[in-house]
PDB file of N, CA and C in Angstrom:
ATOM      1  N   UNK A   1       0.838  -1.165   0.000  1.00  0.00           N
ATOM      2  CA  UNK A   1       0.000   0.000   0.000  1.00  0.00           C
ATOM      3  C   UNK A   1       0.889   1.236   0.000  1.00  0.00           C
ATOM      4  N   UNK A   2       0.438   1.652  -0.668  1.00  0.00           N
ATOM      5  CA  UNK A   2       1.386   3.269  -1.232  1.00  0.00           C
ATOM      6  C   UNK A   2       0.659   4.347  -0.053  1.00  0.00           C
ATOM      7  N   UNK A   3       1.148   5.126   0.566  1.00  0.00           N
ATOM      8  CA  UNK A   3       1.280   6.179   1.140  1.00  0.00           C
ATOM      9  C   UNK A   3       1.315   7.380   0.546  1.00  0.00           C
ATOM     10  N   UNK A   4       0.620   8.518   0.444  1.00  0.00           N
ATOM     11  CA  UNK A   4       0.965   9.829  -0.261  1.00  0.00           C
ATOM     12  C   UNK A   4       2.135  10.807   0.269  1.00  0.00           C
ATOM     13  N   UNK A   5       2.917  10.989   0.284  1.00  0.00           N
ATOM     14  CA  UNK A   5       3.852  11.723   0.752  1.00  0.00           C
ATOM     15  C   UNK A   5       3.525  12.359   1.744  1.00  0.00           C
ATOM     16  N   UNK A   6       2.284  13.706   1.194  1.00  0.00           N
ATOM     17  CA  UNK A   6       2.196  14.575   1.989  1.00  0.00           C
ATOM     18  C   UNK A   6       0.867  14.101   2.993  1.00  0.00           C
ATOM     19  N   UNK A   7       0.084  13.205   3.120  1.00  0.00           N
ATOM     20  CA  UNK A   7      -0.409  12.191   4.080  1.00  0.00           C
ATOM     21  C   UNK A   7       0.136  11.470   4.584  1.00  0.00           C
ATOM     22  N   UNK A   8       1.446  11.002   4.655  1.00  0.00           N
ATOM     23  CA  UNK A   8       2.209  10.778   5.478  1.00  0.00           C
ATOM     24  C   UNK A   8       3.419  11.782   6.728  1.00  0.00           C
ATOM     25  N   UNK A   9       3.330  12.525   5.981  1.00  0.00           N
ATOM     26  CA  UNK A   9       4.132  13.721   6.897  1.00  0.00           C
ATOM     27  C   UNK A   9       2.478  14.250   7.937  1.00  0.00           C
ATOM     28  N   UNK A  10       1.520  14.773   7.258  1.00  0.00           N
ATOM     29  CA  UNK A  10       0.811  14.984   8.093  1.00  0.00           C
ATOM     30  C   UNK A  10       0.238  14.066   9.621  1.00  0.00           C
ATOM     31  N   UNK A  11       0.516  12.541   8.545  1.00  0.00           N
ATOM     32  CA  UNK A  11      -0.147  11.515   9.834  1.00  0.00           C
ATOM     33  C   UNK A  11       1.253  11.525  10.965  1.00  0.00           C
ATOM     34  N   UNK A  12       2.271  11.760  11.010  1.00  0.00           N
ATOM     35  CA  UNK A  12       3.273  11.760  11.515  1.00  0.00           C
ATOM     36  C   UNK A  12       3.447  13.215  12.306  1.00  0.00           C
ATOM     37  N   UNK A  13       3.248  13.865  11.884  1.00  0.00           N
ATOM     38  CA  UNK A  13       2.996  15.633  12.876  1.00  0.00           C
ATOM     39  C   UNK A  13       1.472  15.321  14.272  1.00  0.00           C
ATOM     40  N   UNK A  14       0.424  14.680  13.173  1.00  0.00           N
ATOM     41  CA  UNK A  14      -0.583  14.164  14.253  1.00  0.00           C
ATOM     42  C   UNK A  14      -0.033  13.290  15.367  1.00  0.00           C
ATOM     43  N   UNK A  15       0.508  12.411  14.496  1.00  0.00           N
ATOM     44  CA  UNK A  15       1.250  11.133  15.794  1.00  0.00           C
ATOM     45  C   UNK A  15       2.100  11.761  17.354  1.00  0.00           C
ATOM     46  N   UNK A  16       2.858  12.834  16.078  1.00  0.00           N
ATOM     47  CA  UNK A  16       3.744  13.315  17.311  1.00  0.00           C
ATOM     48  C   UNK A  16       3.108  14.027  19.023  1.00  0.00           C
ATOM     49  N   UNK A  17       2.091  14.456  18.407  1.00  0.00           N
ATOM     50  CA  UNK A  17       1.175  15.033  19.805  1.00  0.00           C
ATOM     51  C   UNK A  17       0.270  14.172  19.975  1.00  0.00           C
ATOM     52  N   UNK A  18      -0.282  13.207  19.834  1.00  0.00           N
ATOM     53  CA  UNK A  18      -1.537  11.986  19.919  1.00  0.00           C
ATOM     54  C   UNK A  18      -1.219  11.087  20.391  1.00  0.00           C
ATOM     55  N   UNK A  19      -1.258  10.394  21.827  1.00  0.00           N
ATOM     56  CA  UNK A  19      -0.144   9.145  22.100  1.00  0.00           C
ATOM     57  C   UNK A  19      -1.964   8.790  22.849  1.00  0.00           C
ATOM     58  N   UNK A  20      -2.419   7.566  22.610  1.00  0.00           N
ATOM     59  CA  UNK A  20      -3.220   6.998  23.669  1.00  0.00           C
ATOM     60  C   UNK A  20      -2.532   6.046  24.817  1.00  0.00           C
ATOM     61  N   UNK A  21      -3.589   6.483  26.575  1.00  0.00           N
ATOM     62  CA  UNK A  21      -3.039   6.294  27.559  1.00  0.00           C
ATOM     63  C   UNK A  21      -3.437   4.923  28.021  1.00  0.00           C
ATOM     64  N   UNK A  22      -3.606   4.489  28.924  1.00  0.00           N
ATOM     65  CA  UNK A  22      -4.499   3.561  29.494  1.00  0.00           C
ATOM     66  C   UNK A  22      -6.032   4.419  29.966  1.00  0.00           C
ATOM     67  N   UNK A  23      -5.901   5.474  30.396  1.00  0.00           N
ATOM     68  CA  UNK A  23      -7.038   6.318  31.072  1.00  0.00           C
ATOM     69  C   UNK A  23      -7.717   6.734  29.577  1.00  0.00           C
ATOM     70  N   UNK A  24      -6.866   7.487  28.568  1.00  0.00           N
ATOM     71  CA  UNK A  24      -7.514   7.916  27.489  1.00  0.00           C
ATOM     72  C   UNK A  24      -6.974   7.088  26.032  1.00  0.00           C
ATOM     73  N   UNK A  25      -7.682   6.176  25.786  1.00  0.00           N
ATOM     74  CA  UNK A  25      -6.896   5.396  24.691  1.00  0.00           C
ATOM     75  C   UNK A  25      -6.945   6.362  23.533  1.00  0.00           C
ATOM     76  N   UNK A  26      -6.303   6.020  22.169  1.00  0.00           N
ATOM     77  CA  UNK A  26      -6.953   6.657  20.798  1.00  0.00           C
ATOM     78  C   UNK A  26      -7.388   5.707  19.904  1.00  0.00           C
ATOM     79  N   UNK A  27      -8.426   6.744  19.489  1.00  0.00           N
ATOM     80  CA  UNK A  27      -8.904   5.911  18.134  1.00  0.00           C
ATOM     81  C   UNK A  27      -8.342   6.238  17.125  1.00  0.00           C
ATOM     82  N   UNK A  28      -7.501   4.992  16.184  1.00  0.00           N
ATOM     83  CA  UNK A  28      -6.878   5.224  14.843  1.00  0.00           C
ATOM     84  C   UNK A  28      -7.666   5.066  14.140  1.00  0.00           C
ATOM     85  N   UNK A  29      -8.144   5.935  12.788  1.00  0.00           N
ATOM     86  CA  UNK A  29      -9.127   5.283  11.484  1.00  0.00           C
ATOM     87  C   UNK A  29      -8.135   5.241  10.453  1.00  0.00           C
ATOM     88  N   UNK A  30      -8.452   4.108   9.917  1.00  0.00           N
ATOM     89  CA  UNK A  30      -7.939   3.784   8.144  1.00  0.00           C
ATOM     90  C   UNK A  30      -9.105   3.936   7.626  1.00  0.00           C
ATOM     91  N   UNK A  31      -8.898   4.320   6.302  1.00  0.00           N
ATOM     92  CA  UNK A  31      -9.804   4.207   5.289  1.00  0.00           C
ATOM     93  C   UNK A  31      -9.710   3.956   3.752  1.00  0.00           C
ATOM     94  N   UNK A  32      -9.540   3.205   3.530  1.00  0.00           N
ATOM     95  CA  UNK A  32      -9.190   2.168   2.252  1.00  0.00           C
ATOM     96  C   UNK A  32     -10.129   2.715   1.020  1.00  0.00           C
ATOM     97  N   UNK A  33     -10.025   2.484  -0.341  1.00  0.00           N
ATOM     98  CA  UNK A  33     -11.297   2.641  -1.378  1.00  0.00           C
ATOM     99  C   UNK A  33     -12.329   2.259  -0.868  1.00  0.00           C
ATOM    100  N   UNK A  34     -12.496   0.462  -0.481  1.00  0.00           N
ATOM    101  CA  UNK A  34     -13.895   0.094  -0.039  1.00  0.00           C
ATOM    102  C   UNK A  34     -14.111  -0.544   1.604  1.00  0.00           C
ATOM    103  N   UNK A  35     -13.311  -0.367   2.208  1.00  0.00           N
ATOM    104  CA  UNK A  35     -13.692  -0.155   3.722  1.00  0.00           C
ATOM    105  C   UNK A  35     -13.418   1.149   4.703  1.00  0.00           C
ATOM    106  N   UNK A  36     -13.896   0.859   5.455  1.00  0.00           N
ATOM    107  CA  UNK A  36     -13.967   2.063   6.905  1.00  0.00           C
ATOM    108  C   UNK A  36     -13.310   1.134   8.237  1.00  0.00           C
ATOM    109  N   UNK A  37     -12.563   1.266   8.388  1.00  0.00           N
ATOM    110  CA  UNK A  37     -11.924   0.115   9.843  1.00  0.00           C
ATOM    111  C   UNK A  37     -11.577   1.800  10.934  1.00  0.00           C
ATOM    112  N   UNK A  38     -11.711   1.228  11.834  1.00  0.00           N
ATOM    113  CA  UNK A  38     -11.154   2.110  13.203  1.00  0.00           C
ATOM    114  C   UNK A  38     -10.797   1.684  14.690  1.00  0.00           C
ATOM    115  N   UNK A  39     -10.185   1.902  15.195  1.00  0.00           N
ATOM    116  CA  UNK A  39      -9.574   0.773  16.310  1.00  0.00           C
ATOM    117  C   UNK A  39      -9.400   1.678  17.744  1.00  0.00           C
ATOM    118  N   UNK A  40      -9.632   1.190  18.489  1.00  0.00           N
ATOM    119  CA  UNK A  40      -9.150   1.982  19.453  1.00  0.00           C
ATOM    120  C   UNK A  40      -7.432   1.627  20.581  1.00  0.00           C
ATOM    121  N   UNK A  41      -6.541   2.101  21.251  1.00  0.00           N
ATOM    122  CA  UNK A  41      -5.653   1.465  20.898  1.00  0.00           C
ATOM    123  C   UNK A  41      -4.953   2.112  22.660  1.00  0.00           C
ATOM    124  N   UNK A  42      -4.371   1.420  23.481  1.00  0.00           N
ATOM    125  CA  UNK A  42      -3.704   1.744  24.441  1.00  0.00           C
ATOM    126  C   UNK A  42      -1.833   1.454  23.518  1.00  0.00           C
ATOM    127  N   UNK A  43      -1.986   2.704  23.545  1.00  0.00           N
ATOM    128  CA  UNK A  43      -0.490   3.063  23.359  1.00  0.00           C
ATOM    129  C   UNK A  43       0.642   2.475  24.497  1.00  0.00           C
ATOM    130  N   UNK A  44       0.637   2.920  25.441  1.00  0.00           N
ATOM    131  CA  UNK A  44       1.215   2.515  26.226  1.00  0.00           C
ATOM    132  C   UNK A  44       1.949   0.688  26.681  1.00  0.00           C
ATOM    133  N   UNK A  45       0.937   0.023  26.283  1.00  0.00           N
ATOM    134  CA  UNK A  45       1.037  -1.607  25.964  1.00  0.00           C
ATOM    135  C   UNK A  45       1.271  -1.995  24.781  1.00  0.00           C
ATOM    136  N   UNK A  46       0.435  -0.882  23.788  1.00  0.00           N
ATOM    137  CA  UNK A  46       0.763  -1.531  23.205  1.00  0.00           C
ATOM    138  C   UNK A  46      -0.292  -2.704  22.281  1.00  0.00           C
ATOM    139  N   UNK A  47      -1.333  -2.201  22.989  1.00  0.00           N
ATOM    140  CA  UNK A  47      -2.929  -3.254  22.595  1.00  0.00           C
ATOM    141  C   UNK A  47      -3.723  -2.392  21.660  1.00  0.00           C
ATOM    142  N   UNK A  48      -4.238  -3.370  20.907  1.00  0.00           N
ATOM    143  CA  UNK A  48      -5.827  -3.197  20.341  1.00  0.00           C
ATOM    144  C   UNK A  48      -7.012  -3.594  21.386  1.00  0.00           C
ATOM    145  N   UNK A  49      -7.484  -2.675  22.119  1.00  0.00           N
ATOM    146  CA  UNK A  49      -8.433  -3.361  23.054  1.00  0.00           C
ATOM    147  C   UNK A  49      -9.796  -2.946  22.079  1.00  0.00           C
ATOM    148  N   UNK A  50     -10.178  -2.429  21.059  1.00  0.00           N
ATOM    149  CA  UNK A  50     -11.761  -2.415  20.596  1.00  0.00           C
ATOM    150  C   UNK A  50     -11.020  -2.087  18.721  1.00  0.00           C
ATOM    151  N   UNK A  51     -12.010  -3.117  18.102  1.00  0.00           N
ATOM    152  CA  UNK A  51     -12.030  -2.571  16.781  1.00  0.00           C
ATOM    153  C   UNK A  51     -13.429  -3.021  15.956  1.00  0.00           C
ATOM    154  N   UNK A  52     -13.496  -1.790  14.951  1.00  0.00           N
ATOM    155  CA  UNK A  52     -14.902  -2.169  14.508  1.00  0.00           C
ATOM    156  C   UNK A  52     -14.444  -1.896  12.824  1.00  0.00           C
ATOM    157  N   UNK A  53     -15.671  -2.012  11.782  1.00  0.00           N
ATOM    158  CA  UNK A  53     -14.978  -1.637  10.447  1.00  0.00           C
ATOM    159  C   UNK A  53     -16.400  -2.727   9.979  1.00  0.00           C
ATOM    160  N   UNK A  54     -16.440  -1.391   8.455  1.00  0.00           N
ATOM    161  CA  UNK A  54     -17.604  -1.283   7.579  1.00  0.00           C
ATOM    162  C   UNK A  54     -18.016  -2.872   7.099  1.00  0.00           C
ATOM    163  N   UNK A  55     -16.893  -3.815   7.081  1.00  0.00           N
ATOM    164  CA  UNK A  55     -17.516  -5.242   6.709  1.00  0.00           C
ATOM    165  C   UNK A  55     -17.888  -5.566   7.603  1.00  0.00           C
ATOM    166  N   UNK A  56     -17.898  -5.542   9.109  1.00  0.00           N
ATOM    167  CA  UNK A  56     -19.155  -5.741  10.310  1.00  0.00           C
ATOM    168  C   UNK A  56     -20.440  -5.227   9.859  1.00  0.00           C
ATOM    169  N   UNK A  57     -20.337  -4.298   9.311  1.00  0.00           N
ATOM    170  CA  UNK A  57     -21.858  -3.800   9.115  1.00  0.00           C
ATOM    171  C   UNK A  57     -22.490  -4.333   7.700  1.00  0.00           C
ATOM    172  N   UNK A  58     -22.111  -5.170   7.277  1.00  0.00           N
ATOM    173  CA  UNK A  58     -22.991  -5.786   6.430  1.00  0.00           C
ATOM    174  C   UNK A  58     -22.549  -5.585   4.577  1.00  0.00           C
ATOM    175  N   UNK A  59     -22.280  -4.220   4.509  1.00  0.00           N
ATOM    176  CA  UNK A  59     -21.906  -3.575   3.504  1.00  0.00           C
ATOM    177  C   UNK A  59     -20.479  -3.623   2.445  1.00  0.00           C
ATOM    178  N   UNK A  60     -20.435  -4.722   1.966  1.00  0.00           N
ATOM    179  CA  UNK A  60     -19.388  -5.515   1.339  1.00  0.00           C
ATOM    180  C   UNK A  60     -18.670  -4.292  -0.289  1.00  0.00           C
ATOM    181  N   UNK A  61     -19.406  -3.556  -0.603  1.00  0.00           N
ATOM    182  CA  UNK A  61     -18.713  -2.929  -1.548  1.00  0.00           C
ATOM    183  C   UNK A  61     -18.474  -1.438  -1.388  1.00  0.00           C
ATOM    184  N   UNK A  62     -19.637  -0.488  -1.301  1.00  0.00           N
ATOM    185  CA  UNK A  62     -19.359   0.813  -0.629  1.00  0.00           C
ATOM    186  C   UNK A  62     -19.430   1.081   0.921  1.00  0.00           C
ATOM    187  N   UNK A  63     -18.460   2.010   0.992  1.00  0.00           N
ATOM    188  CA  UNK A  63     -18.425   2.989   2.066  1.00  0.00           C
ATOM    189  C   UNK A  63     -18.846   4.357   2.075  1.00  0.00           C
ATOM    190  N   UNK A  64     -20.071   4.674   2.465  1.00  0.00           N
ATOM    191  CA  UNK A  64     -20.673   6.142   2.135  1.00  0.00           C
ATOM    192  C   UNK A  64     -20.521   6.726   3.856  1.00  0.00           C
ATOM    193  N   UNK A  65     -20.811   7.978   4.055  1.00  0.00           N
ATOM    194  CA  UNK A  65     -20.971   8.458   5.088  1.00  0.00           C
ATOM    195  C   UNK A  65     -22.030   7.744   5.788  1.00  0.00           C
ATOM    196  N   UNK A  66     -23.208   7.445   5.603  1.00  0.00           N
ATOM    197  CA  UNK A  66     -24.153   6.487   6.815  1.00  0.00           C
ATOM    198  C   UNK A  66     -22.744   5.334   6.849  1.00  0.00           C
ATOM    199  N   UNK A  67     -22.368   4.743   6.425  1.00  0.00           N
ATOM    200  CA  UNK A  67     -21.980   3.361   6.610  1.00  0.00           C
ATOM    201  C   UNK A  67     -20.762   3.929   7.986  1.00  0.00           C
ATOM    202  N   UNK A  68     -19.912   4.574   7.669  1.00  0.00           N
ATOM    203  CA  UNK A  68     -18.983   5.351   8.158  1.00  0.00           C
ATOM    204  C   UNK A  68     -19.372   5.647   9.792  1.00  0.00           C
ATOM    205  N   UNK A  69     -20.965   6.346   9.686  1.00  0.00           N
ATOM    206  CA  UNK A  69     -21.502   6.762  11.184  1.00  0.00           C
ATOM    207  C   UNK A  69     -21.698   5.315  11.904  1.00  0.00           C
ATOM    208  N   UNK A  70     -22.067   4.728  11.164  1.00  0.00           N
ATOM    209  CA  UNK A  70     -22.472   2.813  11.641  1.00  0.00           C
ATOM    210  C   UNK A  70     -21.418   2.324  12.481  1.00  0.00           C
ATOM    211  N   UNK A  71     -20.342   2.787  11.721  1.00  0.00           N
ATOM    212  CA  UNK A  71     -18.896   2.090  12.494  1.00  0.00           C
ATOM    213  C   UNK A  71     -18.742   2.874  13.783  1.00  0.00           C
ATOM    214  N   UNK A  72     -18.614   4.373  14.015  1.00  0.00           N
ATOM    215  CA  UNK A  72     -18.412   4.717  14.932  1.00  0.00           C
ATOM    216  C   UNK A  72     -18.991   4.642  15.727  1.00  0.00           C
ATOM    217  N   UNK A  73     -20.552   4.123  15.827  1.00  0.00           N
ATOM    218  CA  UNK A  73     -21.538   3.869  16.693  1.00  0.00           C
ATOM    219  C   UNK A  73     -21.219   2.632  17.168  1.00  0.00           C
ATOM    220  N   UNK A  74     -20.833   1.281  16.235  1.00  0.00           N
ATOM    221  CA  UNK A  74     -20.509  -0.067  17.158  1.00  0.00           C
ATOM    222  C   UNK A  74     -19.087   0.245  17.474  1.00  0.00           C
ATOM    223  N   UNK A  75     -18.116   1.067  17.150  1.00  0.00           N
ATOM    224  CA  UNK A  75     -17.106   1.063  17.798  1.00  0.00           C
ATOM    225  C   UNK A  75     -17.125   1.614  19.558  1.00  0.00           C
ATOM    226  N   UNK A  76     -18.252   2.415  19.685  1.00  0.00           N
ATOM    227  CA  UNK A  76     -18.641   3.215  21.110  1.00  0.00           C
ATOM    228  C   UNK A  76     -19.034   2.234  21.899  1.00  0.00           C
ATOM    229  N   UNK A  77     -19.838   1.016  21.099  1.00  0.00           N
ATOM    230  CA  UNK A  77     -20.861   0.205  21.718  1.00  0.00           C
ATOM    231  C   UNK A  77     -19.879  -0.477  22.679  1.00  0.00           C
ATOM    232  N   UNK A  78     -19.046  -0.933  21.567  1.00  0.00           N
ATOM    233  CA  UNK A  78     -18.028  -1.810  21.864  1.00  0.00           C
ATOM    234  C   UNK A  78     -16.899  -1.304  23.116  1.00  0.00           C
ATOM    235  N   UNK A  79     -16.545  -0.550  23.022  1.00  0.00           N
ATOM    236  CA  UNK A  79     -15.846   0.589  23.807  1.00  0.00           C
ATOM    237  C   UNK A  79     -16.382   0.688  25.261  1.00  0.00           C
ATOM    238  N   UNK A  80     -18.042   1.020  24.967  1.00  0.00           N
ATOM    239  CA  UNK A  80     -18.850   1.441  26.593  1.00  0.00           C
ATOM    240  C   UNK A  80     -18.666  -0.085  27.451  1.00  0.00           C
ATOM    241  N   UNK A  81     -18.688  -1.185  26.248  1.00  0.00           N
ATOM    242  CA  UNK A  81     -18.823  -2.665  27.012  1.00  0.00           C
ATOM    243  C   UNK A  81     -17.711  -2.726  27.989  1.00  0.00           C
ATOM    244  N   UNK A  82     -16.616  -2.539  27.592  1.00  0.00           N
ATOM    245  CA  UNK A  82     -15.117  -2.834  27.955  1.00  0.00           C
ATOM    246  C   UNK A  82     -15.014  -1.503  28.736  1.00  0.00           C
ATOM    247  N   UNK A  83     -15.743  -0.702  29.307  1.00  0.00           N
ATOM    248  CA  UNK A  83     -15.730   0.366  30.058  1.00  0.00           C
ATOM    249  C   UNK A  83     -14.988   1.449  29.739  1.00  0.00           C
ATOM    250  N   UNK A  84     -14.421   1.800  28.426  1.00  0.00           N
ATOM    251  CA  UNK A  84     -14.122   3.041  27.730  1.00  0.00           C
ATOM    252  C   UNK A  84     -14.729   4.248  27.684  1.00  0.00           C
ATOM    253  N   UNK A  85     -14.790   5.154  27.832  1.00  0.00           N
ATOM    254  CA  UNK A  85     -15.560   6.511  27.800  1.00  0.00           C
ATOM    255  C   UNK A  85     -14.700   7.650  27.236  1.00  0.00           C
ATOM    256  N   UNK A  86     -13.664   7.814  27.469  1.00  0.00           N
ATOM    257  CA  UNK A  86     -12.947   9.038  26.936  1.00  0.00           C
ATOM    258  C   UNK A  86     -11.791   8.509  26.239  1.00  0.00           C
ATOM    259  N   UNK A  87     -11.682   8.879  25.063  1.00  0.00           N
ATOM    260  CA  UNK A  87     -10.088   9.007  24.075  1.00  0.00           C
ATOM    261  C   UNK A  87     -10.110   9.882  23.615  1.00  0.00           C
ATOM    262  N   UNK A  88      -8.916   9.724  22.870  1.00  0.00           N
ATOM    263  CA  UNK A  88      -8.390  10.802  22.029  1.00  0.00           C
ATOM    264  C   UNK A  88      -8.605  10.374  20.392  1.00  0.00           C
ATOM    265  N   UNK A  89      -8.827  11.384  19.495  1.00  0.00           N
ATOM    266  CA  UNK A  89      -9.214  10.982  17.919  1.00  0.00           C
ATOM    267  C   UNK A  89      -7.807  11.145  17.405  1.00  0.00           C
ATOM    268  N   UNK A  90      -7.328  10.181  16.416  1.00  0.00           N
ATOM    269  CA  UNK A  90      -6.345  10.270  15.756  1.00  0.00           C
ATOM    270  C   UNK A  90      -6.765  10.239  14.260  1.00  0.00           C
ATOM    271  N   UNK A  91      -7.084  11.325  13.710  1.00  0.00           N
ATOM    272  CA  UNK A  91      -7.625  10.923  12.141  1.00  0.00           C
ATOM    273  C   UNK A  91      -6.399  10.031  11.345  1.00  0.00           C
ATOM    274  N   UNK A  92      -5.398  10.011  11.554  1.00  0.00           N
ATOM    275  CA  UNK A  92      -4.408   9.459  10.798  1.00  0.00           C
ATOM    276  C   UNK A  92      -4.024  10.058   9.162  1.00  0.00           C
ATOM    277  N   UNK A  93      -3.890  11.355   9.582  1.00  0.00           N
ATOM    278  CA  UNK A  93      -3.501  11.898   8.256  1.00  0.00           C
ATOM    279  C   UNK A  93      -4.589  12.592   7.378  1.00  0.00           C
ATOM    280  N   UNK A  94      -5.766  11.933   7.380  1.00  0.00           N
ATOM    281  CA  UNK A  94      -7.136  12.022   6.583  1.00  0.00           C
ATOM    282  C   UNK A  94      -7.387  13.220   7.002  1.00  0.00           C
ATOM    283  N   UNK A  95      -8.366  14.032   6.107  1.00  0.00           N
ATOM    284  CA  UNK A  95      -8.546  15.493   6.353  1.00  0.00           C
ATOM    285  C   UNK A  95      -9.724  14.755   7.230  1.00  0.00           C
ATOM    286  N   UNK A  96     -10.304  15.705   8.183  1.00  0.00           N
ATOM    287  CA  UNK A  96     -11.636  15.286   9.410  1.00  0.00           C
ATOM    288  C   UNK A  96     -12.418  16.095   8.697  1.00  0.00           C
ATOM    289  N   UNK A  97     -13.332  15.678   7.130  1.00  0.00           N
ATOM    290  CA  UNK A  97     -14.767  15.661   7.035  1.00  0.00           C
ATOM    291  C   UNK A  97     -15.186  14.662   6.503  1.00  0.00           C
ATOM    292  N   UNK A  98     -16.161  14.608   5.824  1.00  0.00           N
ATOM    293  CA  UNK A  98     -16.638  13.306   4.978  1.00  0.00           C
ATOM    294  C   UNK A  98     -17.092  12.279   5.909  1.00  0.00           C
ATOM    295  N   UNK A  99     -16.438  11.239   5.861  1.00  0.00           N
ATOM    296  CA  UNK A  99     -16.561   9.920   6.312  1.00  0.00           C
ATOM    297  C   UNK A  99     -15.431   9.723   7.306  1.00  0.00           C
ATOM    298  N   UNK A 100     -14.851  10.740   8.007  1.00  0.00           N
ATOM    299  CA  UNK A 100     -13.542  10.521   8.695  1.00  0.00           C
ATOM    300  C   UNK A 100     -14.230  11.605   9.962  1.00  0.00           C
ATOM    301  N   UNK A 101     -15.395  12.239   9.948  1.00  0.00           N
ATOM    302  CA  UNK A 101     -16.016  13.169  10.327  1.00  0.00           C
ATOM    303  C   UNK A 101     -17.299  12.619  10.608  1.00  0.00           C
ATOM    304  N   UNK A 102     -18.162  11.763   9.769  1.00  0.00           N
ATOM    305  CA  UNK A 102     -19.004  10.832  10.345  1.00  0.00           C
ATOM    306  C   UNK A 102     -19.042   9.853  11.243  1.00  0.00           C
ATOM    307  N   UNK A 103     -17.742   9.079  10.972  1.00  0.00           N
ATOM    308  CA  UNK A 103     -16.998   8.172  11.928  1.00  0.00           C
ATOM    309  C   UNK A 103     -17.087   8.654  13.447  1.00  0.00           C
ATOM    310  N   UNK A 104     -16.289   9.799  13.357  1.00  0.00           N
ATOM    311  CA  UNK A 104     -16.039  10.641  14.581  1.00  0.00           C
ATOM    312  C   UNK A 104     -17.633  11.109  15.331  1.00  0.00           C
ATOM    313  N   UNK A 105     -18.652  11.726  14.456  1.00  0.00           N
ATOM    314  CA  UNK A 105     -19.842  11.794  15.123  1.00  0.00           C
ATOM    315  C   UNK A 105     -20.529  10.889  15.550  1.00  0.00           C
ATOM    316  N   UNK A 106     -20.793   9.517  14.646  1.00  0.00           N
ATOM    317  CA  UNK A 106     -21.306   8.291  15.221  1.00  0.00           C
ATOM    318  C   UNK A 106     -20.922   7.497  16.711  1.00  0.00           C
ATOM    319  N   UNK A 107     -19.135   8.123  16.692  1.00  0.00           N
ATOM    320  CA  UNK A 107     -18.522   7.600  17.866  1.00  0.00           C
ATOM    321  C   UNK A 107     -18.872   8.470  19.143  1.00  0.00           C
ATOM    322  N   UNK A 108     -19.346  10.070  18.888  1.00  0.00           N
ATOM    323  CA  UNK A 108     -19.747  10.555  19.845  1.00  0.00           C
ATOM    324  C   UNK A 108     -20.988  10.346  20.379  1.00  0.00           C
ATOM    325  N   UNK A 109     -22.050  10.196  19.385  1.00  0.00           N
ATOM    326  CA  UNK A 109     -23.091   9.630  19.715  1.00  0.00           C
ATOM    327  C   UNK A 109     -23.488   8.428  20.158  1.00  0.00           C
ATOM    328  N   UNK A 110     -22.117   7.457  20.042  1.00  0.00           N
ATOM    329  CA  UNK A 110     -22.784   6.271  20.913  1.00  0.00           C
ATOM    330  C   UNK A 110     -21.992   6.207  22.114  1.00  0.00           C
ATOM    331  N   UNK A 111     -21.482   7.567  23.292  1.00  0.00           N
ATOM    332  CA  UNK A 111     -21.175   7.799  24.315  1.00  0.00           C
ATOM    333  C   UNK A 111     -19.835   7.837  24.776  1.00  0.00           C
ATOM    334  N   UNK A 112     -18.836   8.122  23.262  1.00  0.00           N
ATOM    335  CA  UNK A 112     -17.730   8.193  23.380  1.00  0.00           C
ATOM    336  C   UNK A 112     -17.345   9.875  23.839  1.00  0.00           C
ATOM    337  N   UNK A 113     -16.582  10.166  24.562  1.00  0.00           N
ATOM    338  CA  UNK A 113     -16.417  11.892  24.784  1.00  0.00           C
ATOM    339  C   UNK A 113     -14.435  11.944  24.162  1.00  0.00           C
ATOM    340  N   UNK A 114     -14.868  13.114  23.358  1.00  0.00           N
ATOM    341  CA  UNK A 114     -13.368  13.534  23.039  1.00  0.00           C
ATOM    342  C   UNK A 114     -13.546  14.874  22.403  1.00  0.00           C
TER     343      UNK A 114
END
């Protein structure tokens, strides 16, 4: 997978101030042509403790903005189970609208705070 230059310098300026804790994990999003994946992630260990992504939700070829809000909503779900409540957003380079911005609202709305 090819990297864009200048999406890579940006995801790397983000990285540099974005570290998830044990208290505040982060959520990383990828976003591929035809999926939406997003993870949430204790830096510190070193773990994936929650991940969710658009082929959970049923939707095998596009990724539109509803599909996008879908994820961030079972990613919260998933999150509130395992007693998560507060992180930090790491867009990973991606500009934060569209579907990188839906993600992020779906995740607030299903009781994530950041």
């Amino acid at each position: 997978m090819a990297i864009s230059k200048s999406r890579l310098r940006i995801k790397r300026g983000v990285r540099k101030k974005i570290s998830g804790t044990t208290e505040r994990p982060r959520i990383s999003v990828f976003k591929s042509n035809a999926r939406m994946y997003a993870q949430i992630i204790d830096d510190t260990n070193g773990h994936t403790l929650v991940s969710a992504s658009s082929a959970e939700q049923g939707d095998l070829k596009n990724t539109n903005i509803e599909i996008s809000k879908k994820v961030g909503l079972a990613l919260a779900e998933k999150a509130l189970e395992q007693g998560i409540k507060e992180v930090v957003f790491d867009r990973n380079g991606y500009v934060y609208h569209g579907k990188v911005k839906a993600l992020a609202d779906g995740a607030r709305e299903g009781g994530l705070k950041f």
